[in-house]
N, C-alpha and C. Protein backbone atom coordinates (compact mmCIF):
# COMPACT_ATOMS: atom_id res chain seq x y z
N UNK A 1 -9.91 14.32 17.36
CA UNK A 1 -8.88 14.50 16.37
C UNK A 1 -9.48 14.20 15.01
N UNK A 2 -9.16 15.05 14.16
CA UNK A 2 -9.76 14.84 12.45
C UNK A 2 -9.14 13.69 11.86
N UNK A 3 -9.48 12.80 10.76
CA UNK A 3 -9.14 12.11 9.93
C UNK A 3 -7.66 12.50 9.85
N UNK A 4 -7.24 14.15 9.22
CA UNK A 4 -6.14 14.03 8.65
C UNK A 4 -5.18 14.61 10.45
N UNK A 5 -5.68 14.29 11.16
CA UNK A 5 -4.52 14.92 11.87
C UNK A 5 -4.44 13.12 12.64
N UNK A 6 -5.26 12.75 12.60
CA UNK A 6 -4.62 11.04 12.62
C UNK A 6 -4.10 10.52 11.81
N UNK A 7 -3.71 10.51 10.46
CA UNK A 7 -3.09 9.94 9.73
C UNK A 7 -1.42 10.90 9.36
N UNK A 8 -1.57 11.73 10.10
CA UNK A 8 -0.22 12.69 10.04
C UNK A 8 0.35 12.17 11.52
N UNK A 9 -0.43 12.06 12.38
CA UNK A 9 0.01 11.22 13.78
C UNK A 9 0.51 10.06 13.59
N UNK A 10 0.00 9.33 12.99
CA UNK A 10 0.17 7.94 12.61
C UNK A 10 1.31 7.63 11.62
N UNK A 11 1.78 8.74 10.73
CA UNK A 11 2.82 8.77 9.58
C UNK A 11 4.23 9.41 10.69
N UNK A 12 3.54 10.16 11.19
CA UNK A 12 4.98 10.50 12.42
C UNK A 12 5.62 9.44 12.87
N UNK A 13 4.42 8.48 13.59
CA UNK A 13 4.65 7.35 14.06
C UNK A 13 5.59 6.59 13.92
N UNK A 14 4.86 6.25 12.45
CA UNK A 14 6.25 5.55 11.82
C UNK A 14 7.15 5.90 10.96
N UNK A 15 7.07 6.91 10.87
CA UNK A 15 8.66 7.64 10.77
C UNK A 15 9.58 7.32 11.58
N UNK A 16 9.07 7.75 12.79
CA UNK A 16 10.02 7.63 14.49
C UNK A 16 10.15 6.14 14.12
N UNK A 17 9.37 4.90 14.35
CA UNK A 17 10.04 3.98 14.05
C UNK A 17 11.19 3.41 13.31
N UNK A 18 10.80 4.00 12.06
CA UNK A 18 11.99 3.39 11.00
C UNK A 18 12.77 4.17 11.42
N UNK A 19 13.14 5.38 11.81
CA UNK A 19 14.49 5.99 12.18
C UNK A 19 14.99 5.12 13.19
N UNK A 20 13.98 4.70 14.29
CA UNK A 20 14.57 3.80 15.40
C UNK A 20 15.10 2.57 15.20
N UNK A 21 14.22 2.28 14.14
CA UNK A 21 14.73 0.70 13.51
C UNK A 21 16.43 1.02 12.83
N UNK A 22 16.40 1.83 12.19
CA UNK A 22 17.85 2.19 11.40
C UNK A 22 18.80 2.74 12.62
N UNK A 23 18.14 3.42 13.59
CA UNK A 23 19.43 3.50 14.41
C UNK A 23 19.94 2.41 15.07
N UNK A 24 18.84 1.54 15.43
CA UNK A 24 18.93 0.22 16.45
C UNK A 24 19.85 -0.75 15.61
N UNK A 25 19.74 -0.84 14.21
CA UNK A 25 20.87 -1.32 13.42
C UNK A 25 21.75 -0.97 13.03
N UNK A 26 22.26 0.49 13.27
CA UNK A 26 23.11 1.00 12.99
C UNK A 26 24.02 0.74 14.23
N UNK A 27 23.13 0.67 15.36
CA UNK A 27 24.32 0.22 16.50
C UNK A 27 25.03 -1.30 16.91
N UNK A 28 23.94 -2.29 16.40
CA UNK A 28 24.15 -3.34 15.69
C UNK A 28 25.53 -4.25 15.22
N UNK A 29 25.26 -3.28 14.09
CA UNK A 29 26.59 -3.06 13.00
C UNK A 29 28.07 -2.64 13.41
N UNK A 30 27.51 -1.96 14.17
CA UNK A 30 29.01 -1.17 15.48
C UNK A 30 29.57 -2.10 16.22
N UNK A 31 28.84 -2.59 16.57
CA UNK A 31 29.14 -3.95 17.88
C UNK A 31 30.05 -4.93 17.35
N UNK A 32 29.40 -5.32 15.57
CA UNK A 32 29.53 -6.36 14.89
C UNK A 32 30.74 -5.98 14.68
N UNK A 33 31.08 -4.98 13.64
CA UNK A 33 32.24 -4.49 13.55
C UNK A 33 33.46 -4.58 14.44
N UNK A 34 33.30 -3.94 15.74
CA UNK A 34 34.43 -3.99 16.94
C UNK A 34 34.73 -5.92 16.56
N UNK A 35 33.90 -6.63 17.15
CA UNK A 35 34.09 -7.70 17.63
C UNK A 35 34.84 -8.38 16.06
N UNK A 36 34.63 -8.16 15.17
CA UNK A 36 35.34 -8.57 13.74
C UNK A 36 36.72 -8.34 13.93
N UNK A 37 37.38 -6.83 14.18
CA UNK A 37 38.13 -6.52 14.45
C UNK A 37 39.42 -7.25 15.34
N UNK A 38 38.37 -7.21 16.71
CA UNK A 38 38.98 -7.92 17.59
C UNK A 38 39.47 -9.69 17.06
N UNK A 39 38.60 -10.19 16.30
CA UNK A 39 38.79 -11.60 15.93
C UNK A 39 40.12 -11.30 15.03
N UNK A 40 39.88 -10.03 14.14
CA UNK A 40 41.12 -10.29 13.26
C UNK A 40 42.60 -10.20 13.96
N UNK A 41 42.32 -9.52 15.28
CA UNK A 41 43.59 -8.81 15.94
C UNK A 41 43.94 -10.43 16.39
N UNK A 42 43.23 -11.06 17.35
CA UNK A 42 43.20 -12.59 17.74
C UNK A 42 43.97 -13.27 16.78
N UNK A 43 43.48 -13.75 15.37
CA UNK A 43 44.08 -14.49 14.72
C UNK A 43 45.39 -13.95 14.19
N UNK A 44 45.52 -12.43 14.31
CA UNK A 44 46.88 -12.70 13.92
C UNK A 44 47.64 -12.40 14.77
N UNK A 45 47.47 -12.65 16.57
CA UNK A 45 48.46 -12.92 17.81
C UNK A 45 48.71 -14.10 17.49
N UNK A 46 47.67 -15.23 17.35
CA UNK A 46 47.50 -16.96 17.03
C UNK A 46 48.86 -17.15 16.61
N UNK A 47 48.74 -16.62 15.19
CA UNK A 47 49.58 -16.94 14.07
C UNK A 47 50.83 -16.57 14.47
N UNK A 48 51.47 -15.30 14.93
CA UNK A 48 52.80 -15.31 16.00
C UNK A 48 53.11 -15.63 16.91
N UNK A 49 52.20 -16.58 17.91
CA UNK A 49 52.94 -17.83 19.06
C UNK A 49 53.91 -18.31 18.44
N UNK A 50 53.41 -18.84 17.14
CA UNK A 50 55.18 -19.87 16.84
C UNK A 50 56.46 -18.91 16.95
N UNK A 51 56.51 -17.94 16.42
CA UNK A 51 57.00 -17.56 16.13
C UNK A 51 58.48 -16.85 17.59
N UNK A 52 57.57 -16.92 18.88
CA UNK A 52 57.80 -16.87 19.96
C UNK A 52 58.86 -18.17 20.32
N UNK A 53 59.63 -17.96 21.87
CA UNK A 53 60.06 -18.70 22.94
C UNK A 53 58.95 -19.67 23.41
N UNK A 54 59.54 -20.78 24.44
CA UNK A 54 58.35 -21.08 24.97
C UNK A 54 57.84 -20.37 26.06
N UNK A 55 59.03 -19.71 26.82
CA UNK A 55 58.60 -18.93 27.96
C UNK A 55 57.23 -18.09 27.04
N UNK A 56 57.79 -17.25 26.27
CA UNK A 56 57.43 -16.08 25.75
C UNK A 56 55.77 -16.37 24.91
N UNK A 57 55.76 -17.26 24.37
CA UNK A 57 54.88 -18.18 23.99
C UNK A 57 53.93 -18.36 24.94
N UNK A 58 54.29 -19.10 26.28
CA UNK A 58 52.69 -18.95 27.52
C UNK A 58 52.41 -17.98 28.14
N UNK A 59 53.67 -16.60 28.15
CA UNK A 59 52.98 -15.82 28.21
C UNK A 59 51.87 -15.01 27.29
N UNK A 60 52.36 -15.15 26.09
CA UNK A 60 51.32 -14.63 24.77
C UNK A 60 49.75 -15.32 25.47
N UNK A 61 50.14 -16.40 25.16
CA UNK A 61 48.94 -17.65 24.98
C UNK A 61 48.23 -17.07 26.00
N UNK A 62 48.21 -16.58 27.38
CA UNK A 62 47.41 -16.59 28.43
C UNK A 62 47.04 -14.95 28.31
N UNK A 63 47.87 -13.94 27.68
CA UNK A 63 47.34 -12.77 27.01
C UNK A 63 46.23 -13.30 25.71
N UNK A 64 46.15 -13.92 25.20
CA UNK A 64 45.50 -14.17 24.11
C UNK A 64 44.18 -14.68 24.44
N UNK A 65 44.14 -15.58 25.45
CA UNK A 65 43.01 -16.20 26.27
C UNK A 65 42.19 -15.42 26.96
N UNK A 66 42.66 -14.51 27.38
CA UNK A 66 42.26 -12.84 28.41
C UNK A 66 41.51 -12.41 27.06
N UNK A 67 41.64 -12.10 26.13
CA UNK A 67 41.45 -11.59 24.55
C UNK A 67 40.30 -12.63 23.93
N UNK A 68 40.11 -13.47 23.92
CA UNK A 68 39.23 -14.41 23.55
C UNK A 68 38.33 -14.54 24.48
N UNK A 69 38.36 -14.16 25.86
CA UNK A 69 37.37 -14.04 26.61
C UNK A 69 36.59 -12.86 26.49
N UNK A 70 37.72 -12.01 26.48
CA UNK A 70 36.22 -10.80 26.38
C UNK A 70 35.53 -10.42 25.14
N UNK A 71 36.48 -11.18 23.95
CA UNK A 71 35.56 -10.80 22.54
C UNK A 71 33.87 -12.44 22.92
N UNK A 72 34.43 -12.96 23.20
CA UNK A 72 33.03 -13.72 24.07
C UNK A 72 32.35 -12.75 24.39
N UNK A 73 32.74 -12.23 25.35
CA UNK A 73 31.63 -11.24 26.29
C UNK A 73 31.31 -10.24 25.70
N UNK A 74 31.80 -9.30 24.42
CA UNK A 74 31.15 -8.96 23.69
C UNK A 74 30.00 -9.62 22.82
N UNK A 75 30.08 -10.40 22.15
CA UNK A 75 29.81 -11.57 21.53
C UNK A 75 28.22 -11.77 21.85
N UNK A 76 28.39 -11.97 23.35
CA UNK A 76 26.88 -11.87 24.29
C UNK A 76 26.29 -10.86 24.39
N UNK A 77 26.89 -9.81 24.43
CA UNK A 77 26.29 -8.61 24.59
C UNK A 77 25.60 -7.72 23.72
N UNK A 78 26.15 -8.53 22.39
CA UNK A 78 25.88 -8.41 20.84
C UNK A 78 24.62 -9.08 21.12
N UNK A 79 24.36 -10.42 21.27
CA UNK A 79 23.42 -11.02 21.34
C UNK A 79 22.04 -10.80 22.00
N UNK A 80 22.63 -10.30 23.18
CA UNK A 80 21.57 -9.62 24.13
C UNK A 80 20.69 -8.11 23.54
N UNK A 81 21.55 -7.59 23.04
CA UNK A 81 21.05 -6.52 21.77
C UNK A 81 20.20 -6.69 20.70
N UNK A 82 20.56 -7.94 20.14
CA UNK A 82 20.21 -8.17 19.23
C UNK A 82 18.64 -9.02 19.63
N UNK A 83 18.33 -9.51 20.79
CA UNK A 83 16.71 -10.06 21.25
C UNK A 83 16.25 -9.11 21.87
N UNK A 84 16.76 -7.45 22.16
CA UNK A 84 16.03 -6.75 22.89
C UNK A 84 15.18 -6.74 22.31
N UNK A 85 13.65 -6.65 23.15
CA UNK A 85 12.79 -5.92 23.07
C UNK A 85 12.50 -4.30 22.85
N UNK A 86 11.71 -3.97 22.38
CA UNK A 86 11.52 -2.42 22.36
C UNK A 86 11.93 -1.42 24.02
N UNK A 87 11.04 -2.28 25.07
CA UNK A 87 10.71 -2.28 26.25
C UNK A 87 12.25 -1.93 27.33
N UNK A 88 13.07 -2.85 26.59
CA UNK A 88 14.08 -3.13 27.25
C UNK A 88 15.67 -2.82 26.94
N UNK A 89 14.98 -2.31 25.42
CA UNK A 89 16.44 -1.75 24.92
C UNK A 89 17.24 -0.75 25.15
N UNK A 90 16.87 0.20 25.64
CA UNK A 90 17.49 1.45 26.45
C UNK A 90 18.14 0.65 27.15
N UNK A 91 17.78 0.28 28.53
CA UNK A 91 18.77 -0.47 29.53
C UNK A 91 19.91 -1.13 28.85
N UNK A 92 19.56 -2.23 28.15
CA UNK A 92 20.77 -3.04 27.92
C UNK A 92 21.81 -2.33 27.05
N UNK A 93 21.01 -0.89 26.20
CA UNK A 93 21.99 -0.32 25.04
C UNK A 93 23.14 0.46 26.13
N UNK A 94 22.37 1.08 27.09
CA UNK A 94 23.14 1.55 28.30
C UNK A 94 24.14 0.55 29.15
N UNK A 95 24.31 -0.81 28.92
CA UNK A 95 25.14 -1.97 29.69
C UNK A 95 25.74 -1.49 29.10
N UNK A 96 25.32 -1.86 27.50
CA UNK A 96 25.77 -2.43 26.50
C UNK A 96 27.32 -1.53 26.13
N UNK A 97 26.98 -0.24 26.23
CA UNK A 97 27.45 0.64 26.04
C UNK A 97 29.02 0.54 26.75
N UNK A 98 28.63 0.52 28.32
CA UNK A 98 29.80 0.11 29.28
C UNK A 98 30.78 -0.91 28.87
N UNK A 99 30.30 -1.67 28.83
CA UNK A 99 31.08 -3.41 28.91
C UNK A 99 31.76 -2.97 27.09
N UNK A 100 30.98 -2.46 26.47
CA UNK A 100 31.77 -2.41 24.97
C UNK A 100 32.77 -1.84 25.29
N UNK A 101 32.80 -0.50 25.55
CA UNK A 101 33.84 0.33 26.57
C UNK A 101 34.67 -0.14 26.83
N UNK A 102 34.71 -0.84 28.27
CA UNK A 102 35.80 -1.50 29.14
C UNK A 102 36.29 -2.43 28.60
N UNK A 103 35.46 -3.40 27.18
CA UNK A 103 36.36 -4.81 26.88
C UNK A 103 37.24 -3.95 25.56
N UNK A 104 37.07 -2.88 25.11
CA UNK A 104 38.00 -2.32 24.18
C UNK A 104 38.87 -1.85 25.15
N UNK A 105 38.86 -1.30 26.26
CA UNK A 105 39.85 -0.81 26.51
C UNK A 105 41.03 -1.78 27.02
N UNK A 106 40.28 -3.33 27.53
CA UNK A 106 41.03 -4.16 27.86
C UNK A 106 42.26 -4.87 26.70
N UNK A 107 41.49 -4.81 25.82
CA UNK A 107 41.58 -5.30 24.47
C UNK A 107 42.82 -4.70 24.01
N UNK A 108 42.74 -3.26 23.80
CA UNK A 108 43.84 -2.46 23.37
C UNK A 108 44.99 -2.96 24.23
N UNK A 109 44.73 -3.13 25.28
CA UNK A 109 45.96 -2.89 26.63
C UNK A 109 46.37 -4.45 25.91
N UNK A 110 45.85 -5.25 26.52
CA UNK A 110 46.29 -6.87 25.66
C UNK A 110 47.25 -7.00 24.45
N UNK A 111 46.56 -6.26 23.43
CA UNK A 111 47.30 -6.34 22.65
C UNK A 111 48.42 -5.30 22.52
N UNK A 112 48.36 -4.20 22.96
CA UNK A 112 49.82 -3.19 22.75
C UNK A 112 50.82 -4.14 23.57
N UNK A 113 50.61 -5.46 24.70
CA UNK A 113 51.32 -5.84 25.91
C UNK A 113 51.95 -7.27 24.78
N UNK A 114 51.19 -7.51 23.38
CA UNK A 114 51.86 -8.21 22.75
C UNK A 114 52.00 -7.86 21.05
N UNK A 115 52.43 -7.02 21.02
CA UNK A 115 52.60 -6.29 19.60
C UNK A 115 54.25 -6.02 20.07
């Protein structure tokens, strides 16, 4: 290979990187986002317990707890993203992908069950 067709290899290179780097944070940011969301939806179920029965009230509370668990488990999954390796990030972006999935969809259901 010539001088210049290695340094056009090598500029590809990292091209592909920084696009990878900007997408890998761009998905990041996504994660971060949902889970913000979810905290804001949280604090303002919090803030209408009082406003509840007591019956009505432990039921919220134990909907709310269901809700605080899985923005956790996002939370981790954020985290786990966020130490991938190069090596290993496909797989977990592929968990990652699922479990984001299923805890929004839990999430929604939670909260339409107390709105």
């Amino acid at each position: 290979m010539t001088n210049t067709n290695q340094a056009m290899t090598t500029g590809a290179q990292q091209d592909s990187a920084a696009v990878d780097e900007r997408l890998k944070q761009a998905i990041l940011d996504k994660r971060q986002s949902d889970i913000d969301a979810w905290n804001r939806h949280i604090e303002q179920l919090e803030g209408n317990l009082n406003q509840l029965t007591d019956e009505a009230r432990q039921e919220a509370q134990k909907r709310l707890d269901q809700l605080v668990q899985a923005r956790d488990q996002g939370m981790e999954q954020l985290q786990d993203l966020r130490q991938a390796t190069q090596s290993n990030w496909e797989t977990l972006l592929q968990q990652s992908d699922a479990t984001f999935q299923n805890l929004a969809d839990r999430f929604h259901k939670l909260v339409e069950k107390n709105t």
